[in-house]
Protein backbone atom coordinates (compact mmCIF):
# COMPACT_ATOMS: atom_id res chain seq x y z
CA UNK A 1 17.35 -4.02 -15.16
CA UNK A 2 14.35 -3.76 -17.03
CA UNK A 3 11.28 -2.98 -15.17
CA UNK A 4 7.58 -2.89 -15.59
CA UNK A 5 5.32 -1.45 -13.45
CA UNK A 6 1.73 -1.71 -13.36
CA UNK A 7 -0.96 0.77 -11.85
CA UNK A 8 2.39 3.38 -12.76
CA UNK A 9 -0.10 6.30 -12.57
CA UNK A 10 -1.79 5.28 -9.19
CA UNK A 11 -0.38 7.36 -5.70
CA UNK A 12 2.41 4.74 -5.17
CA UNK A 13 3.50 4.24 -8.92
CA UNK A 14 3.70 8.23 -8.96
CA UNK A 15 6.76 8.25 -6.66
CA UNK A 16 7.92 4.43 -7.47
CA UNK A 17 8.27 4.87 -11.35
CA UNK A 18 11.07 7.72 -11.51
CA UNK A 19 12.80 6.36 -7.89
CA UNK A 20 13.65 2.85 -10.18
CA UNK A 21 13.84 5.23 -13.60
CA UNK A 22 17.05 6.48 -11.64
CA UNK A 23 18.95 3.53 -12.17
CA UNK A 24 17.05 0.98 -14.40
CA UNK A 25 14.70 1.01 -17.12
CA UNK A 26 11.57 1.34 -16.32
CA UNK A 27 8.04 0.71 -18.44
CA UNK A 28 5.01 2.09 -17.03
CA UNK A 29 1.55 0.62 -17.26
CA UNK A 30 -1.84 1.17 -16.00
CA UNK A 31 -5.51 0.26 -16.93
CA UNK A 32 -4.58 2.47 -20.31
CA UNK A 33 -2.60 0.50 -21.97
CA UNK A 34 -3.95 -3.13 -20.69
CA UNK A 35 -6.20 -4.36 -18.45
CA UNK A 36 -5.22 -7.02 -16.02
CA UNK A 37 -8.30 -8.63 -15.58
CA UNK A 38 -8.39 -9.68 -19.18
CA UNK A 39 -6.63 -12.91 -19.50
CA UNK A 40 -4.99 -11.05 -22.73
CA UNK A 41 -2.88 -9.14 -20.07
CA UNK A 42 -0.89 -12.20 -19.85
CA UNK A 43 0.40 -11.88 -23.42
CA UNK A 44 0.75 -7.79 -24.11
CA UNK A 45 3.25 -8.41 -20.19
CA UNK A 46 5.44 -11.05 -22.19
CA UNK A 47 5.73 -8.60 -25.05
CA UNK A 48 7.45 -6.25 -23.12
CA UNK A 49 9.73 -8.64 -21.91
CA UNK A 50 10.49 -7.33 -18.35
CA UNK A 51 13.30 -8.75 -15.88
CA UNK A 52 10.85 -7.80 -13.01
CA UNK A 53 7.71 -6.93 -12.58
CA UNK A 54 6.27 -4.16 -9.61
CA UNK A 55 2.70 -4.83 -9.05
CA UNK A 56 0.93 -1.87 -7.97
CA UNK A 57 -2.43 -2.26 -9.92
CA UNK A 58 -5.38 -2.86 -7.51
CA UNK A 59 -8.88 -1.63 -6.74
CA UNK A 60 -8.27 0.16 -3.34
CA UNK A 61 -11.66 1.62 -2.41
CA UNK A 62 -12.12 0.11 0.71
CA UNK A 63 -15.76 0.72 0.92
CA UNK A 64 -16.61 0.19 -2.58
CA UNK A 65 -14.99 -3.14 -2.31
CA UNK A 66 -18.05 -3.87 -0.10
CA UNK A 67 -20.73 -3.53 -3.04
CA UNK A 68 -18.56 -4.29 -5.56
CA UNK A 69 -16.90 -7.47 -4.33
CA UNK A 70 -16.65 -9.16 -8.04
CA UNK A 71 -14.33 -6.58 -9.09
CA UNK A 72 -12.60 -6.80 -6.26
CA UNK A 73 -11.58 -10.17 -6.81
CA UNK A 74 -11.58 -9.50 -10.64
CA UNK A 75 -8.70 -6.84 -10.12
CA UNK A 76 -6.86 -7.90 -6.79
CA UNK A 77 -6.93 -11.45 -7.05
CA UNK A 78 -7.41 -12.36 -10.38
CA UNK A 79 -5.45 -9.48 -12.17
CA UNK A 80 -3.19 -10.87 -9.97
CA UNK A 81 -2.79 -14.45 -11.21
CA UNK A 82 -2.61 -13.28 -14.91
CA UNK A 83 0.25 -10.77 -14.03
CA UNK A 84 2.00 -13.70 -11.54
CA UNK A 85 1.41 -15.93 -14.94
CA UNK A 86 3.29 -14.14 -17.01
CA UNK A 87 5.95 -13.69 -14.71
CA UNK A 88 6.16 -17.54 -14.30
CA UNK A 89 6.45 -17.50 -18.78
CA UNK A 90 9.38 -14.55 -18.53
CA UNK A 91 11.06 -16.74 -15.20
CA UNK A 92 11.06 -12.93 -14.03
CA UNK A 93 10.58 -12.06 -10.35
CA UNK A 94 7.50 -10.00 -9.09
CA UNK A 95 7.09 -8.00 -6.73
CA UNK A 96 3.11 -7.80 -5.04
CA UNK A 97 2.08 -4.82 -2.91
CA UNK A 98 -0.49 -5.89 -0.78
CA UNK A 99 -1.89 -4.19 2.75
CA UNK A 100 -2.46 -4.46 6.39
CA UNK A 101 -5.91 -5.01 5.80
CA UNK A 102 -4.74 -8.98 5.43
CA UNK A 103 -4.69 -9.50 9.14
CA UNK A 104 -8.03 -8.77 11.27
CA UNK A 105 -6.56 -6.13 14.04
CA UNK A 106 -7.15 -8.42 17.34
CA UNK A 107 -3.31 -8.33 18.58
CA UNK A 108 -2.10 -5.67 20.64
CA UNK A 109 1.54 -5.55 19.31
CA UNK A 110 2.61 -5.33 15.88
CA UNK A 111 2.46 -7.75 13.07
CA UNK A 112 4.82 -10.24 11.86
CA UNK A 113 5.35 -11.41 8.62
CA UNK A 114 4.77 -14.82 9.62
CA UNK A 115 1.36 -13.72 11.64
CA UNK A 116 -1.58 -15.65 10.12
CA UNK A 117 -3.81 -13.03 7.78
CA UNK A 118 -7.61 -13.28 9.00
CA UNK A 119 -9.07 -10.65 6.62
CA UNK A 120 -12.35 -8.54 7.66
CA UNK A 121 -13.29 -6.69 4.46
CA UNK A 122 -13.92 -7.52 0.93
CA UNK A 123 -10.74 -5.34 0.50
CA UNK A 124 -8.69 -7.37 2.66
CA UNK A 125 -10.05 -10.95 1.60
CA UNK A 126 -9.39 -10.20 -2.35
CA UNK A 127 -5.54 -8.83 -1.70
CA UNK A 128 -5.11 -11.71 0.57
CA UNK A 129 -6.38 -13.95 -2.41
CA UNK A 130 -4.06 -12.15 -5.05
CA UNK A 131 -0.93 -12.51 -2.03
CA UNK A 132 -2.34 -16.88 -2.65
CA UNK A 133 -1.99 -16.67 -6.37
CA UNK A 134 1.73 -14.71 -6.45
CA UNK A 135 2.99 -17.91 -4.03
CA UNK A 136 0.84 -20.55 -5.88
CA UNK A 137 2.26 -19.68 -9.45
CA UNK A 138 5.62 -18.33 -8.61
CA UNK A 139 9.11 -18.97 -6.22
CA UNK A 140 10.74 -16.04 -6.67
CA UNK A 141 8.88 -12.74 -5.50
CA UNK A 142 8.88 -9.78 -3.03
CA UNK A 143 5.19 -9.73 -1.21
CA UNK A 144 5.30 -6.40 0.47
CA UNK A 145 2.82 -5.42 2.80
CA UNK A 146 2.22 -1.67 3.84
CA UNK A 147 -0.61 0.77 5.72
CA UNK A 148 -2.12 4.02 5.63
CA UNK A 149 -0.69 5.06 2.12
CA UNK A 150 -0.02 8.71 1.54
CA UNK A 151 0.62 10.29 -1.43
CA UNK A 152 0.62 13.83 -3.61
CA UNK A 153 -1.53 11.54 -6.40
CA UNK A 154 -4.98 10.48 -5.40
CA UNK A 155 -6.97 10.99 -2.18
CA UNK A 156 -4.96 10.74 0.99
CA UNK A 157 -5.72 11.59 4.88
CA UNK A 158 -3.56 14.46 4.93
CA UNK A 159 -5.56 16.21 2.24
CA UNK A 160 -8.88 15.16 3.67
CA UNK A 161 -7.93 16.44 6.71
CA UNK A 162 -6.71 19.93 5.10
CA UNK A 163 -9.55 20.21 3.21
CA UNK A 164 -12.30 19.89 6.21
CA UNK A 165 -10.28 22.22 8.15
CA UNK A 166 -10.94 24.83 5.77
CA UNK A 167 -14.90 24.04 6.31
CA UNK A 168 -14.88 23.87 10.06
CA UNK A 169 -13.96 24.64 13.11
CA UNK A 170 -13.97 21.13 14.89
CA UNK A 171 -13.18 17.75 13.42
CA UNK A 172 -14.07 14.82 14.63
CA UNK A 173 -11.89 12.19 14.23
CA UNK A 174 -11.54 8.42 15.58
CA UNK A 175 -9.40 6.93 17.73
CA UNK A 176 -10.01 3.52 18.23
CA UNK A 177 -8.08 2.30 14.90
CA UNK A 178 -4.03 1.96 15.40
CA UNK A 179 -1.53 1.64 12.36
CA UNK A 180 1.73 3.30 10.90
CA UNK A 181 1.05 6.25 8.28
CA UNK A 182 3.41 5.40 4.92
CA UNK A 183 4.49 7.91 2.89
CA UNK A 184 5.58 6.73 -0.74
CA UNK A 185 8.41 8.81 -1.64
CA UNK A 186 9.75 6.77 1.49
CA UNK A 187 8.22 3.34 0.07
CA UNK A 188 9.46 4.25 -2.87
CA UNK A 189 12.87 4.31 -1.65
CA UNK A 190 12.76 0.85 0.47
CA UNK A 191 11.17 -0.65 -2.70
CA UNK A 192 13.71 0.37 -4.90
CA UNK A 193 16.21 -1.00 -2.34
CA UNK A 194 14.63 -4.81 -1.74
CA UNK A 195 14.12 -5.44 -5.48
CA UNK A 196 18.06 -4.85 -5.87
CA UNK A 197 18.82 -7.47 -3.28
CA UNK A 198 17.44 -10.85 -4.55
CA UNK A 199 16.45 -11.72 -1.16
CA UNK A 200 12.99 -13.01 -1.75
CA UNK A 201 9.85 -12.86 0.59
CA UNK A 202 7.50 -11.34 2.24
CA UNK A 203 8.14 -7.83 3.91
CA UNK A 204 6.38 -5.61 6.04
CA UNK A 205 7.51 -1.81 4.83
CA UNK A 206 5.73 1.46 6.68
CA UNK A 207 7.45 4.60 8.02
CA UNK A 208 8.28 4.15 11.73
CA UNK A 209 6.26 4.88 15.06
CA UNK A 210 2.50 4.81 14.78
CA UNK A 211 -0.63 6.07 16.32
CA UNK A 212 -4.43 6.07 15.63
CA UNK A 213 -6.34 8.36 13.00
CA UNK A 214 -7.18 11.15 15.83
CA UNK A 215 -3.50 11.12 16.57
CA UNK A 216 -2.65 11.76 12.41
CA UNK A 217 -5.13 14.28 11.92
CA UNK A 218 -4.14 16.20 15.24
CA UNK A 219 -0.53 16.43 14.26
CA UNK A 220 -1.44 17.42 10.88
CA UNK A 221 -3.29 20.62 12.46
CA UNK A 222 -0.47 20.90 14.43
CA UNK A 223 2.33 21.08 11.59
CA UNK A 224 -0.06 23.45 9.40
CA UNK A 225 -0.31 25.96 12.48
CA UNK A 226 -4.06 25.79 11.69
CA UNK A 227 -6.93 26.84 14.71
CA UNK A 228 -8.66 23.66 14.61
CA UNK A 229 -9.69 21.45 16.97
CA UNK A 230 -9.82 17.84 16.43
CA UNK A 231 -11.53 15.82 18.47
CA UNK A 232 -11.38 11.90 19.55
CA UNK A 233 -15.03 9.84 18.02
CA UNK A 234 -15.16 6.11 17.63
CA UNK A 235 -15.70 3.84 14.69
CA UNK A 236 -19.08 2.97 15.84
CA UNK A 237 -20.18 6.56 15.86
CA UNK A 238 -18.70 7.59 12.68
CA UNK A 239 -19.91 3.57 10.46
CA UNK A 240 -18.43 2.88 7.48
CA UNK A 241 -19.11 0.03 5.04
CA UNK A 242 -15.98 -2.27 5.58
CA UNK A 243 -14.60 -2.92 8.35
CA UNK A 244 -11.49 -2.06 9.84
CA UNK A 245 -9.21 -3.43 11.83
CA UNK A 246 -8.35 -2.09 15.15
CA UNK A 247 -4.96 -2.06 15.30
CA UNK A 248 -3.29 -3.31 11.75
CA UNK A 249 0.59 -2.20 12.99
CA UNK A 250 3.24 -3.68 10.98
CA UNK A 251 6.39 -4.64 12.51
CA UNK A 252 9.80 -4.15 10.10
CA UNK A 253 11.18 -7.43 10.91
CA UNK A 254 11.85 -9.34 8.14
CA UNK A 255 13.11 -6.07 5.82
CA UNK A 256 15.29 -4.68 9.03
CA UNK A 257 16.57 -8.12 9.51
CA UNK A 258 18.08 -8.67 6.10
CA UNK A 259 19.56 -5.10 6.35
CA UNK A 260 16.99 -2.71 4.82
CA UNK A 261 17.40 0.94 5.69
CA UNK A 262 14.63 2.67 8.00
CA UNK A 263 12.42 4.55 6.97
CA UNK A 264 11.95 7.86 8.63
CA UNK A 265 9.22 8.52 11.70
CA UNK A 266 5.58 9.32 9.95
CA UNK A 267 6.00 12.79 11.94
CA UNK A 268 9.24 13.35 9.81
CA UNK A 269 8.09 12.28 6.71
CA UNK A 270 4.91 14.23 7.16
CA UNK A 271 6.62 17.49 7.54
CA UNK A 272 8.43 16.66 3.98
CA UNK A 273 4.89 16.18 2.55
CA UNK A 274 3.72 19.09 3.83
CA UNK A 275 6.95 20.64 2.51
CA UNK A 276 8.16 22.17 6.36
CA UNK A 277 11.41 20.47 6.55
């Protein structure tokens, strides 16, 4: 098939763009060639003529989201419609990566596909609205949700967590937010997988097992060998501009149910990021 990807130079689109190259053609995109908040975008994505379209292309600073809530919705949710748009003009299927962020942490056990979204943040409200426009303007489309994204392009937890244990001896860390860490050579993989089925929906995709932040960063230390101690804090001690939810765990349901292959425990694929297996 042949594939365009947008945001192909973000952390996901890093690992996504030669997983599909492997089998299909692929054209890669980011805010370089067009930007998707210009209505424009709608025509230079029809030029291209793609079977299927990945969209990655998103503002994901959570915090900045916050203070900057027009571009929010100016990339998430309205980038959004024009790329859904000119999927509708090319009759091609899209595929929408949106976040865990949608739903606003109050269960206890994980989340369904079919759980109600209840968004806390600016983050979470704008990919929420771009998940409305992908169903409003179009019938056939992947929607997959995922959480805790790491990646070797960009900022990611493991680094941040590296990178302060080479300034201190004790991190603090807290422990009072729950989720499933998702590597993307991993996401990459299931991705690359659902779009070649034709089974159309919406999917929750993240490495198996989970834990809270503390737990992460502890096993990190632990896999490096390094002589830190981390320590447990809470999100009230350690305030951040958008909220987050408690516990944003995603149950597999919907992708294990029409057969999609597992994706490794977020120990396992840890230890291949860190390059120990």
């Amino acid at each position: 098939m042949r594939l365009l990807v947008t945001g192909a130079r973000g952390m996901l689109g890093n690992d996504l763009v030669p997983e599909l190259a492997s089998r299909h053609e692929v054209v890669g995109v980011d805010i370089q060639e067009f930007d998707i908040t210009n209505p424009r975008a709608i025509r230079e994505i029809e030029q291209r003529k793609p079977e299927r379209v990945m969209h990655l292309a998103a503002y994901t600073d959570v915090d900045g989201c916050e203070s900057q809530s027009e571009k929010a919705y100016a990339v998430n949710a309205l980038g959004t419609r024009h790329v859904a748009l000119a999927c509708q003009k090319l009759n091609a299927p899209m595929l929408y990566l949106s976040t865990d962020y949608v739903f606003d942490g109050t269960k206890a056990t994980p989340y369904y596909e079919w759980d109600a979204p209840n968004p806390r943040s600016v983050y979470g409200k704008s990919k929420w609205a771009g998940e409305q426009e992908v169903r409003q303007h179009l019938s056939r489309f992947f929607l997959v949700r995922t959480s805790w994204l790491v990646g070797k392009k960009g900022r990611n937890f493991v680094d941040t967590i590296l990178r302060l244990a080479g300034e201190r001896d004790v991190l603090e860390v807290v422990n009072d937010q729950r989720g499933s860490p998702t590597f993307t050579p991993d996401l990459s993989k299931a991705i690359s997988w659902l779009i070649e089925s034709d089974v159309f929906g919406t999917y929750h995709i993240t490495n198996s097992g989970d834990c809270t932040w503390y737990d992460f960063a502890g096993e990190i230390i632990r896999q490096t060998g390094l002589k830190k101690q981390v320590r447990p804090t809470d999100s009230q001690t350690y305030r951040r501009p958008a909220e987050r939810p408690a516990y944003s765990v995603l149950s597999n349901f919907a992708y294990q149910g029409i057969g999609g292959p597992s994706l490794p425990s977020w120990q396992e694929a840890l230890k291949n990021f860190l390059g120990k297996s």
